[in-house]
N, C-alpha and C. Protein backbone atom coordinates (compact mmCIF):
# COMPACT_ATOMS: atom_id res chain seq x y z
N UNK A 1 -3.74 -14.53 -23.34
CA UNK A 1 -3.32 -14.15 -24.68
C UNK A 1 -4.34 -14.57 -25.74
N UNK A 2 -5.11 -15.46 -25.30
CA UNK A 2 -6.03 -16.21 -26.60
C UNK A 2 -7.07 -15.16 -26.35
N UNK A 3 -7.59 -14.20 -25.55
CA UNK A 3 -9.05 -13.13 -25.42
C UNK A 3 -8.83 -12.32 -26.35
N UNK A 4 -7.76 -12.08 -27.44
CA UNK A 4 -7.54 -10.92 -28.15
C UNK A 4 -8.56 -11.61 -29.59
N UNK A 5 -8.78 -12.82 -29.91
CA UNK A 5 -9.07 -13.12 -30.44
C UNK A 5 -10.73 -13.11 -30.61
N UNK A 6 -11.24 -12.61 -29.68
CA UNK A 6 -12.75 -12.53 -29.61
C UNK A 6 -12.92 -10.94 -30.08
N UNK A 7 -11.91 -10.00 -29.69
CA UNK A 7 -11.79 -8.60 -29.86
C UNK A 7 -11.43 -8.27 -31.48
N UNK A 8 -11.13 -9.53 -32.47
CA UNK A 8 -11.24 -9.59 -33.62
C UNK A 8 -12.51 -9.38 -34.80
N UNK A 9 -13.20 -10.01 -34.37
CA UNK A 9 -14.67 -10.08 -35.09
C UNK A 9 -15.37 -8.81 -34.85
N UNK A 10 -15.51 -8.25 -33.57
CA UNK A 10 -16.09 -6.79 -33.32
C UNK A 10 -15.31 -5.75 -34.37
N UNK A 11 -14.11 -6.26 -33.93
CA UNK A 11 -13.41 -4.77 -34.93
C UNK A 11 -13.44 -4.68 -36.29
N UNK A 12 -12.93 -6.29 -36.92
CA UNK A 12 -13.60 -6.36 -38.24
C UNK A 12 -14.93 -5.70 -38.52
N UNK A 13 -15.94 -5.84 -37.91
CA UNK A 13 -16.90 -5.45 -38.52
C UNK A 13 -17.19 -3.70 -38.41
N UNK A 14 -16.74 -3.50 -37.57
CA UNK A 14 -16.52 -2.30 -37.18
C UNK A 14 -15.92 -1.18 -38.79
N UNK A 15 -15.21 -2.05 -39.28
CA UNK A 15 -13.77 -1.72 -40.58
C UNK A 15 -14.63 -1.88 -41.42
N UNK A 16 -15.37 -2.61 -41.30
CA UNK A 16 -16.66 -2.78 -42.84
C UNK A 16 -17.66 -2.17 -43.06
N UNK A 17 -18.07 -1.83 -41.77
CA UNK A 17 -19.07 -0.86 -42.10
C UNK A 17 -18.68 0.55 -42.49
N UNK A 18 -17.32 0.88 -41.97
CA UNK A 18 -16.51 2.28 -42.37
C UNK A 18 -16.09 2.34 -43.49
N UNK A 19 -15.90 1.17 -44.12
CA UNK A 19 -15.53 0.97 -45.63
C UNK A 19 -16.30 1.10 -46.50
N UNK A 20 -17.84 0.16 -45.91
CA UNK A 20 -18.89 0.72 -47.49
C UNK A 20 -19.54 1.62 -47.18
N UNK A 21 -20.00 2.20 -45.98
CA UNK A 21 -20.83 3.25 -46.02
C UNK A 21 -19.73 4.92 -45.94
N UNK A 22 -18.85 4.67 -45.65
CA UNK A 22 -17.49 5.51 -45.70
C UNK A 22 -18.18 6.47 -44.61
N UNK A 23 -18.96 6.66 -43.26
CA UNK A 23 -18.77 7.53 -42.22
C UNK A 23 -18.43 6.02 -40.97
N UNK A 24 -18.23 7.17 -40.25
CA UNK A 24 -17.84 6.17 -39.32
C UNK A 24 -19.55 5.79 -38.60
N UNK A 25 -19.25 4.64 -37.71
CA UNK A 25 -20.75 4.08 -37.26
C UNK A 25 -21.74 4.68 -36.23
N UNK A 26 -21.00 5.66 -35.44
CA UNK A 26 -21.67 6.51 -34.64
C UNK A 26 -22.62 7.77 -35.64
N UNK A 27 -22.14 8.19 -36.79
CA UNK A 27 -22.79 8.92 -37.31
C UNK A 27 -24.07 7.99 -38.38
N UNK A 28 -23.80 6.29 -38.75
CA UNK A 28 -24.78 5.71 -39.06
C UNK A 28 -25.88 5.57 -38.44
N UNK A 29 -25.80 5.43 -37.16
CA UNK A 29 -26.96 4.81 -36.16
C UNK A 29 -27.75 6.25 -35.66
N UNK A 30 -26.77 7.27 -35.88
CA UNK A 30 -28.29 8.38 -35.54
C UNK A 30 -29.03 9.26 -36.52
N UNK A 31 -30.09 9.25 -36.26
CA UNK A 31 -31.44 9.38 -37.40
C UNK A 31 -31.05 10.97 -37.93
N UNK A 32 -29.84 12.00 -37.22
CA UNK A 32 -30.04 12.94 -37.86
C UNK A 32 -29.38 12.96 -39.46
N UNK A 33 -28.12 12.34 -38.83
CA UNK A 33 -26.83 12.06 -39.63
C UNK A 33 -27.45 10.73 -41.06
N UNK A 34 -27.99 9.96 -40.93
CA UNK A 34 -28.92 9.06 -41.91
C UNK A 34 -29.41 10.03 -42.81
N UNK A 35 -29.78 11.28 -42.60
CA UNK A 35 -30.87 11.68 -43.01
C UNK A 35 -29.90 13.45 -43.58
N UNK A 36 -28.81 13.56 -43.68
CA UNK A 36 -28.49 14.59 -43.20
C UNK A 36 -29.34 15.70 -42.93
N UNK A 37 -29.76 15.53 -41.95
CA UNK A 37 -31.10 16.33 -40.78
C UNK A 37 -30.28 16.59 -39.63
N UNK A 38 -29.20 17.00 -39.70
CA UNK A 38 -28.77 17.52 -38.00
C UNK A 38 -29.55 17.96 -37.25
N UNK A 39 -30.26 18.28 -37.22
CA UNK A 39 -31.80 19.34 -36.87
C UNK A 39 -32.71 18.02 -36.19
N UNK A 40 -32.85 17.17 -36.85
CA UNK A 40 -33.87 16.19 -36.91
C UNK A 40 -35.76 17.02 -37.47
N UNK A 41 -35.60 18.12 -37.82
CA UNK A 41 -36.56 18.62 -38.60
C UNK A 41 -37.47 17.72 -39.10
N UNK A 42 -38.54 17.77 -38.68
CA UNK A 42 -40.07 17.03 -38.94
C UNK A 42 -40.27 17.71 -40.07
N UNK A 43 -40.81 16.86 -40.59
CA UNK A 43 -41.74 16.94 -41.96
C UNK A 43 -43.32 17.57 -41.87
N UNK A 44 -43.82 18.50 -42.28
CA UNK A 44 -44.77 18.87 -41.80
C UNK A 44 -45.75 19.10 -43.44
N UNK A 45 -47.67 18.61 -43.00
CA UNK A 45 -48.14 18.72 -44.01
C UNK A 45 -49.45 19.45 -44.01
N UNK A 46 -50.11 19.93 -45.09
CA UNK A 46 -51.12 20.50 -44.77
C UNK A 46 -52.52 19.48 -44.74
N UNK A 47 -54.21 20.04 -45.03
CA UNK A 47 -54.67 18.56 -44.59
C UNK A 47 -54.72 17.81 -46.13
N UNK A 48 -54.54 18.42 -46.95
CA UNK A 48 -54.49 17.41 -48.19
C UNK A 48 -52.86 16.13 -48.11
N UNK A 49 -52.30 16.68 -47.18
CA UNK A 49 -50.86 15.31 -47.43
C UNK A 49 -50.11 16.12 -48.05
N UNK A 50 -50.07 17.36 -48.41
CA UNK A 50 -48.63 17.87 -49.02
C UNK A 50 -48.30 18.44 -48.05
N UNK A 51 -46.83 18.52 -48.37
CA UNK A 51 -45.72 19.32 -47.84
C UNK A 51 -45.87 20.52 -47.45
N UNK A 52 -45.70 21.12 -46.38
CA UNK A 52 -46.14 22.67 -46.31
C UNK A 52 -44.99 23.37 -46.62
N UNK A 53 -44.07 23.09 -46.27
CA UNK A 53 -42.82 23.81 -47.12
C UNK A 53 -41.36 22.82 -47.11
N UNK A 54 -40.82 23.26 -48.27
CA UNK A 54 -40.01 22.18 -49.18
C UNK A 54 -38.84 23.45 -48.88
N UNK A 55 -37.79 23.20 -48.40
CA UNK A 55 -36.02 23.53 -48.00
C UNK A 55 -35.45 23.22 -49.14
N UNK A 56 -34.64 24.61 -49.68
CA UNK A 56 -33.87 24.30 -50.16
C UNK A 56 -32.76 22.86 -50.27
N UNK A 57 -32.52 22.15 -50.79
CA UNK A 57 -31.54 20.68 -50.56
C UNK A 57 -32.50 19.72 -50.24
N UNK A 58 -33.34 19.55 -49.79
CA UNK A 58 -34.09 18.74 -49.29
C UNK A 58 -34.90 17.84 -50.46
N UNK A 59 -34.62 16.40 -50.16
CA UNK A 59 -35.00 15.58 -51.22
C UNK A 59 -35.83 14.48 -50.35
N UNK A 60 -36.58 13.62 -51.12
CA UNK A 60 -37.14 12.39 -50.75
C UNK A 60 -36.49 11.71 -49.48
N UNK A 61 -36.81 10.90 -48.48
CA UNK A 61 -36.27 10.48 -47.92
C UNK A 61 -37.05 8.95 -47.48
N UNK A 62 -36.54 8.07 -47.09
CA UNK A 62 -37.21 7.07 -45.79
C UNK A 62 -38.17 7.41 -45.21
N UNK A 63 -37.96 8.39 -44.57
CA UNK A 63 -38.59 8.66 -43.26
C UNK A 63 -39.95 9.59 -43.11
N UNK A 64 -41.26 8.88 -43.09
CA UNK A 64 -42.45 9.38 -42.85
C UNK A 64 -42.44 10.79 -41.70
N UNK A 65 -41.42 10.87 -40.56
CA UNK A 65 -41.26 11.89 -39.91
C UNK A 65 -40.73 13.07 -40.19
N UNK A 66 -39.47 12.48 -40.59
CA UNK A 66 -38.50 13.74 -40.42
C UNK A 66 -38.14 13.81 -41.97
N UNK A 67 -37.59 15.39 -42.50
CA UNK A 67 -36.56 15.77 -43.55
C UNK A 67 -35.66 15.16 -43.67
N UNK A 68 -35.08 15.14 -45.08
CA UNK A 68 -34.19 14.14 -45.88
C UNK A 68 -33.18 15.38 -46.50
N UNK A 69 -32.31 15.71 -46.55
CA UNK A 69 -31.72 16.63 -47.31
C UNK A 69 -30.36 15.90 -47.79
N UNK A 70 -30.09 16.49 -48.79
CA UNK A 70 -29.01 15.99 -50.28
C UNK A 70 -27.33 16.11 -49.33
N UNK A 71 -27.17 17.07 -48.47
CA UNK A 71 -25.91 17.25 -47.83
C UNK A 71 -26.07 17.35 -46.20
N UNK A 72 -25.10 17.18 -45.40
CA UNK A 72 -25.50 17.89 -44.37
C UNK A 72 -25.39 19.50 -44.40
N UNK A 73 -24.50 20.02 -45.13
CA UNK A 73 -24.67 21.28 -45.32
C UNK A 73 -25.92 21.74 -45.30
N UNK A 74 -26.72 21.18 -46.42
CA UNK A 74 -27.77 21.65 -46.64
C UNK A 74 -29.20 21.23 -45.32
N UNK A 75 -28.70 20.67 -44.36
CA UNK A 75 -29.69 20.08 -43.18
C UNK A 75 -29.13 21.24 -42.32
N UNK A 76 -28.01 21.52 -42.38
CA UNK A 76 -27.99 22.48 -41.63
C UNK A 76 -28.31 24.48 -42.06
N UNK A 77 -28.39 24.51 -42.83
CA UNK A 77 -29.24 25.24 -43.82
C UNK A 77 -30.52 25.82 -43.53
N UNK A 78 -31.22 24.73 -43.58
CA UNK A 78 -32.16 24.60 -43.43
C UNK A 78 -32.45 24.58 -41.50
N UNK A 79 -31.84 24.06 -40.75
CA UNK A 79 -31.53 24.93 -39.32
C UNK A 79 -31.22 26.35 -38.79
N UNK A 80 -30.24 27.03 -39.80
CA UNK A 80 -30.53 28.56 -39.54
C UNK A 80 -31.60 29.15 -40.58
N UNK A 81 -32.33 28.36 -41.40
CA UNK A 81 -33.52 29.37 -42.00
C UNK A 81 -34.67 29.20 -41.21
N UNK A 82 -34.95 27.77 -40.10
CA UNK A 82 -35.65 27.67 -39.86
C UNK A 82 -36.11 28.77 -38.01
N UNK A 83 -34.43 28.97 -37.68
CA UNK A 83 -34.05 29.34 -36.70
C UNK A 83 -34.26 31.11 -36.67
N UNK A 84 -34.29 31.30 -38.00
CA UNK A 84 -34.39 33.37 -38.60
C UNK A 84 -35.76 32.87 -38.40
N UNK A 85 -36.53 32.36 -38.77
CA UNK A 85 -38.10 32.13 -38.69
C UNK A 85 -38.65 32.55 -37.53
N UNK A 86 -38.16 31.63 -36.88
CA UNK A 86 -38.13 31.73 -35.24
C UNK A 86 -37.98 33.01 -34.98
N UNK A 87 -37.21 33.81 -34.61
CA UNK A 87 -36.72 35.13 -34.36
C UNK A 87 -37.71 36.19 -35.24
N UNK A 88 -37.78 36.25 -36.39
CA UNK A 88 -38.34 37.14 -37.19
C UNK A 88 -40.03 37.36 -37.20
N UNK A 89 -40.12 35.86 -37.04
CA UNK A 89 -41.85 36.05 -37.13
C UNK A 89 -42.68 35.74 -36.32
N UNK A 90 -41.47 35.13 -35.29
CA UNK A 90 -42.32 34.53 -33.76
C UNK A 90 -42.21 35.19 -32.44
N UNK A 91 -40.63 36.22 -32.93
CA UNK A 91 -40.57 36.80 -31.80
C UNK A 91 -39.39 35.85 -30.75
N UNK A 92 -39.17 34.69 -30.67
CA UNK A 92 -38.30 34.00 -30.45
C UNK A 92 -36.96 34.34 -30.57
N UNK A 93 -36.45 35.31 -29.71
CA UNK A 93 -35.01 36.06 -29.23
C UNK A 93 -34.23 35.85 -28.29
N UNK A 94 -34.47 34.65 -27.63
CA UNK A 94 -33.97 34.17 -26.79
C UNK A 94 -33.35 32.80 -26.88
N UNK A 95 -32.85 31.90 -26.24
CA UNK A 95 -32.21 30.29 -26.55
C UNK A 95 -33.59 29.60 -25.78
N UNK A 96 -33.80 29.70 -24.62
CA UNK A 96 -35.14 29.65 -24.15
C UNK A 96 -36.61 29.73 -24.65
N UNK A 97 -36.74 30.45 -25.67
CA UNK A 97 -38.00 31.08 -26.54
C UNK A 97 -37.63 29.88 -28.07
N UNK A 98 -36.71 29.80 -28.54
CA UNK A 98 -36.60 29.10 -29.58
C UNK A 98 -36.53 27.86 -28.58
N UNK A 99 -35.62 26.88 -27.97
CA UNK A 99 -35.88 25.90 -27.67
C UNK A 99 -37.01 25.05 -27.39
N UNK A 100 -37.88 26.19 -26.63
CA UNK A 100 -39.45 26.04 -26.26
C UNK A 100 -40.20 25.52 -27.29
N UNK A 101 -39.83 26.66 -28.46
CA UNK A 101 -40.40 26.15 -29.80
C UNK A 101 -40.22 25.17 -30.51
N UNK A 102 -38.94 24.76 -30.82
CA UNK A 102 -38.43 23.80 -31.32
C UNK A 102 -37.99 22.55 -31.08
N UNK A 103 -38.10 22.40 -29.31
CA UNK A 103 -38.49 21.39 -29.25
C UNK A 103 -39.48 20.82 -27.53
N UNK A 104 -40.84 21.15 -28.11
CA UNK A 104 -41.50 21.44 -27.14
C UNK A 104 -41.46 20.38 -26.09
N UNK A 105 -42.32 20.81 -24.83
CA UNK A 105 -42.20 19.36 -23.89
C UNK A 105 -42.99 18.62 -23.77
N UNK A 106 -43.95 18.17 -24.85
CA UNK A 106 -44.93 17.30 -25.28
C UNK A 106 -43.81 15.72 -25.80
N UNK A 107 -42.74 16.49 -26.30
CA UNK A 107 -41.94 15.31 -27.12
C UNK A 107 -40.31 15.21 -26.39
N UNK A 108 -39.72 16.83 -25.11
CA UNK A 108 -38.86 16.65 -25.05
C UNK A 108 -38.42 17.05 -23.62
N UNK A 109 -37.54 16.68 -23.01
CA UNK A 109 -37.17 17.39 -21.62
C UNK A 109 -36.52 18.89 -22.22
N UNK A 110 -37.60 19.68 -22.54
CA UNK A 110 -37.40 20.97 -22.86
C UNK A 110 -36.07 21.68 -22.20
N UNK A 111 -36.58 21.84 -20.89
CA UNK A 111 -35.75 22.35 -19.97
C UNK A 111 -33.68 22.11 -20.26
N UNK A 112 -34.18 20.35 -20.16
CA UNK A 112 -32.75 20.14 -20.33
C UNK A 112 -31.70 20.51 -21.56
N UNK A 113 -32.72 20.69 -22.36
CA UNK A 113 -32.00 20.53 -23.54
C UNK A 113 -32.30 22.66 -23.62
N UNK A 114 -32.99 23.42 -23.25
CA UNK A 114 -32.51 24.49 -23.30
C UNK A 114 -30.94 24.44 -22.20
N UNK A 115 -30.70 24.16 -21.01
CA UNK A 115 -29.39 24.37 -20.28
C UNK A 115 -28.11 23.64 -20.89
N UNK A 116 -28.39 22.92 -21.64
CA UNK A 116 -27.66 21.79 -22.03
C UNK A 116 -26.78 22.90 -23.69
N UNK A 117 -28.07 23.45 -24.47
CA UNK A 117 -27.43 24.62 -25.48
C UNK A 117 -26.93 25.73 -24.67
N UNK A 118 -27.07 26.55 -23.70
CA UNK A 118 -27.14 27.21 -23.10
C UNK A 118 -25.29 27.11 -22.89
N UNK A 119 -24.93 26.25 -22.03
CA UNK A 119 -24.05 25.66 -21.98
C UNK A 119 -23.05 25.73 -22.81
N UNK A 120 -23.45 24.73 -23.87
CA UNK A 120 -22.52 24.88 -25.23
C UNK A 120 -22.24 26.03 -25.70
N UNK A 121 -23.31 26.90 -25.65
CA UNK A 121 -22.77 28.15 -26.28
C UNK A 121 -22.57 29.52 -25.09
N UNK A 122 -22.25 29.11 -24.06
CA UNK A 122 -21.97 30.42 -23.02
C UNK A 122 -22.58 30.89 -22.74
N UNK A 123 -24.47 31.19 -22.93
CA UNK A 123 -25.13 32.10 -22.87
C UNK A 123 -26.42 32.07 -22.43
N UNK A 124 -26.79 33.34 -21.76
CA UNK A 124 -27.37 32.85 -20.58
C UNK A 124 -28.92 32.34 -21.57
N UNK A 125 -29.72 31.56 -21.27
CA UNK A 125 -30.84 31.31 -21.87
C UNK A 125 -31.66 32.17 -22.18
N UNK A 126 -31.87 33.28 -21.52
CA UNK A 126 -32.60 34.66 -21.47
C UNK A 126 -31.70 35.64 -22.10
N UNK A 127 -31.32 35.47 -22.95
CA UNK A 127 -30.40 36.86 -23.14
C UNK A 127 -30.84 36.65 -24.96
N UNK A 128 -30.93 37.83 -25.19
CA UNK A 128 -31.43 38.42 -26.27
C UNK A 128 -29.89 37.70 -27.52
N UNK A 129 -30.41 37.13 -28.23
CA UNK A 129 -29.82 36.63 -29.64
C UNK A 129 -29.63 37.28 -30.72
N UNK A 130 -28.12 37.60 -31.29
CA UNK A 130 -28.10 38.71 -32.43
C UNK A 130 -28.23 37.99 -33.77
N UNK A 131 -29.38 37.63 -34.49
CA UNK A 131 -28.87 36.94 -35.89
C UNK A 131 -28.00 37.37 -36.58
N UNK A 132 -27.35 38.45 -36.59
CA UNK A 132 -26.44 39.30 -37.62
C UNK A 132 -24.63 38.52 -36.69
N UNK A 133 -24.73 37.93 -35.73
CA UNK A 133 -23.58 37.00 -35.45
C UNK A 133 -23.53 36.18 -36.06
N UNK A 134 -22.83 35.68 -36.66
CA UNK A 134 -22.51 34.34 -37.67
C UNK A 134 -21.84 33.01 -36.69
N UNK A 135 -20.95 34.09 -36.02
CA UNK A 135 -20.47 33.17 -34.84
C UNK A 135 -21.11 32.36 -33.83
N UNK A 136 -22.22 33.34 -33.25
CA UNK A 136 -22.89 32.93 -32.44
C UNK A 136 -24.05 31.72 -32.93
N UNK A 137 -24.32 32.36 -34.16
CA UNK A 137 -25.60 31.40 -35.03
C UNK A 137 -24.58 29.95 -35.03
N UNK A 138 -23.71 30.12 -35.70
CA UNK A 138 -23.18 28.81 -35.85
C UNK A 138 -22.71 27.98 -34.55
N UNK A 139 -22.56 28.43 -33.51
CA UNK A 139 -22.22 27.77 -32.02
C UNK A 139 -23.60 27.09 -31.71
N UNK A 140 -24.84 28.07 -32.03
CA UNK A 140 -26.20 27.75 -31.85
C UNK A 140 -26.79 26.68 -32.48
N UNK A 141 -26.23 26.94 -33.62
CA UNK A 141 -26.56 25.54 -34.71
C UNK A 141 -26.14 24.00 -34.34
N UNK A 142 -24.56 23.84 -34.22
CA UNK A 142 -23.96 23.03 -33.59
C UNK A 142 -24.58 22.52 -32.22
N UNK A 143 -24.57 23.18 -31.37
CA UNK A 143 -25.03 22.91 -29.74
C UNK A 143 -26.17 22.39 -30.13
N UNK A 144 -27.12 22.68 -30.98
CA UNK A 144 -28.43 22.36 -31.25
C UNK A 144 -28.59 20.75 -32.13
N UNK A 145 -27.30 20.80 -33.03
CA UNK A 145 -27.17 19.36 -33.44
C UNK A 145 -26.66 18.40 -32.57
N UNK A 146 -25.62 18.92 -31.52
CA UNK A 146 -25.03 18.03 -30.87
C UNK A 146 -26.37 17.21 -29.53
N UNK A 147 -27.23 18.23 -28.88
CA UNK A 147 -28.32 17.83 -28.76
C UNK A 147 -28.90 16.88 -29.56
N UNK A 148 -29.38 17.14 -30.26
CA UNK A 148 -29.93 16.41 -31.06
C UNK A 148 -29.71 14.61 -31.57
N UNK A 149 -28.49 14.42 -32.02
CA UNK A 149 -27.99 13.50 -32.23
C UNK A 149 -26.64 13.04 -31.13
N UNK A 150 -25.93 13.80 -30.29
CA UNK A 150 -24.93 13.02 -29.74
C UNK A 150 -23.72 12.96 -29.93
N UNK A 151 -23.55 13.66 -31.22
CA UNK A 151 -22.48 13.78 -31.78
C UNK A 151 -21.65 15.20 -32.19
N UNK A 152 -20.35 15.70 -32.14
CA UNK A 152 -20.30 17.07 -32.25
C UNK A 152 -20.16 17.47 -34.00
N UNK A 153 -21.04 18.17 -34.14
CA UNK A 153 -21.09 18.95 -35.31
C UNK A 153 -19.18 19.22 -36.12
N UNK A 154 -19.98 18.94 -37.33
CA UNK A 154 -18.17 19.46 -38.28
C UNK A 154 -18.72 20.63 -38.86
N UNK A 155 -17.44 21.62 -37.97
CA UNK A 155 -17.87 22.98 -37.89
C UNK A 155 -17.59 23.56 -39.59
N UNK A 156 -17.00 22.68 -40.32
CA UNK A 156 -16.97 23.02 -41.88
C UNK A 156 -18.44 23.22 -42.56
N UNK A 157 -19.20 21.70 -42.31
CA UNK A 157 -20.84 21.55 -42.84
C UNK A 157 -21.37 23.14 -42.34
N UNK A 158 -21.27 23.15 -40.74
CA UNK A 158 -22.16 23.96 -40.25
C UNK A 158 -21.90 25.35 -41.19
N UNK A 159 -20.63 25.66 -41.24
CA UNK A 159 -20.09 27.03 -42.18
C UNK A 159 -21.01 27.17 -43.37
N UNK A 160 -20.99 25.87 -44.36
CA UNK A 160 -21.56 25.85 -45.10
C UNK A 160 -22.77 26.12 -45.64
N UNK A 161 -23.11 25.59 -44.47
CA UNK A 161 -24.84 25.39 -44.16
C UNK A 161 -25.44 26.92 -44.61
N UNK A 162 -24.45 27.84 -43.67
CA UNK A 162 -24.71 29.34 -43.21
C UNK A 162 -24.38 30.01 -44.51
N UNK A 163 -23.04 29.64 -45.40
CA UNK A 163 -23.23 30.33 -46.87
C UNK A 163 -24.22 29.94 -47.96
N UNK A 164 -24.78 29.01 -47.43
CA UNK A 164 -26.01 28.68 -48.26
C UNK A 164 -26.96 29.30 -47.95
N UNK A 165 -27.23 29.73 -46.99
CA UNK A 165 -28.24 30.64 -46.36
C UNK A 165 -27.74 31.82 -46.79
N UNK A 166 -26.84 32.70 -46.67
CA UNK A 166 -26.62 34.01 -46.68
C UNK A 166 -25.40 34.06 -48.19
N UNK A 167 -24.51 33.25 -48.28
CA UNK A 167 -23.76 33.36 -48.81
C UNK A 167 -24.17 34.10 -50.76
């Protein structure tokens, strides 16, 4: 009866950190959610040190790597504009062809993480992608954050994300 008392101090702190930072602690500790970067979207520059392109929402951040954006809405936003990119100007029509791209295997178990979206969203890796689905984009988006960080996407942000883009 006295072990409940060690299970005190964990949970307290547990309650405090939910209190001042008001998310819960699984979404503190990963770098997308810090950052609202569901994406984890790198920062990219040209050779003078600027920015090569600046996202809508996207503000200052911490982080020498990755994008900083004002909402997660807006991190995710910035995931289906970056994702029409893909498709429109790269040719990238597939879950396979964008994954490749986005997160190559210099930095990632490519493979896994294409079967792993694949998965999440029903579809076969090779099969041709309709951007004009909203549904599908947004399953894509999600599966792609939940990769990413570990955690499942709030399919409200992701909505959002998408009327910021199109809306």
């Amino acid at each position: 009866m006295k072990d409940w008392k060690f299970l005190l101090i964990p949970v307290l702190i547990i309650l405090v950190v939910i209190i001042f930072f008001g998310k819960p602690i699984y979404s503190i500790m990963a770098k997308g959610y810090k950052n609202n970067n569901p994406g984890n979207i790198r920062l990219t520059f040209d050779s003078n040190g600027e920015k090569i392109l600046v996202y809508q929402g996207e503000i200052d951040g911490s982080s020498n790597s990755f994008r900083t954006f004002e909402s997660m809405a807006y991190g995710y936003r910035a995931m289906f504009s970056l994702l029409t990119n893909y498709v429109n100007s790269h040719g990238c029509d597939t879950i396979r062809k964008i994954i490749s791209r986005y997160a190559p295997s210099s930095e990632n178990d490519t493979e896994a993480y294409i079967n792993n979206v694949s998965s999440l969203t029903n579809t076969d890796p090779d099969e041709l992608i309709d951007l004009s689905d909203s549904n599908f984009m947004q399953q894509l988006v999600a599966s792609m954050s939940f990769q990413e960080n570990g955690i499942d996407a709030d399919m409200n942000e992701v909505n959002e994300g998408l009327n910021l883009l199109y809306g």
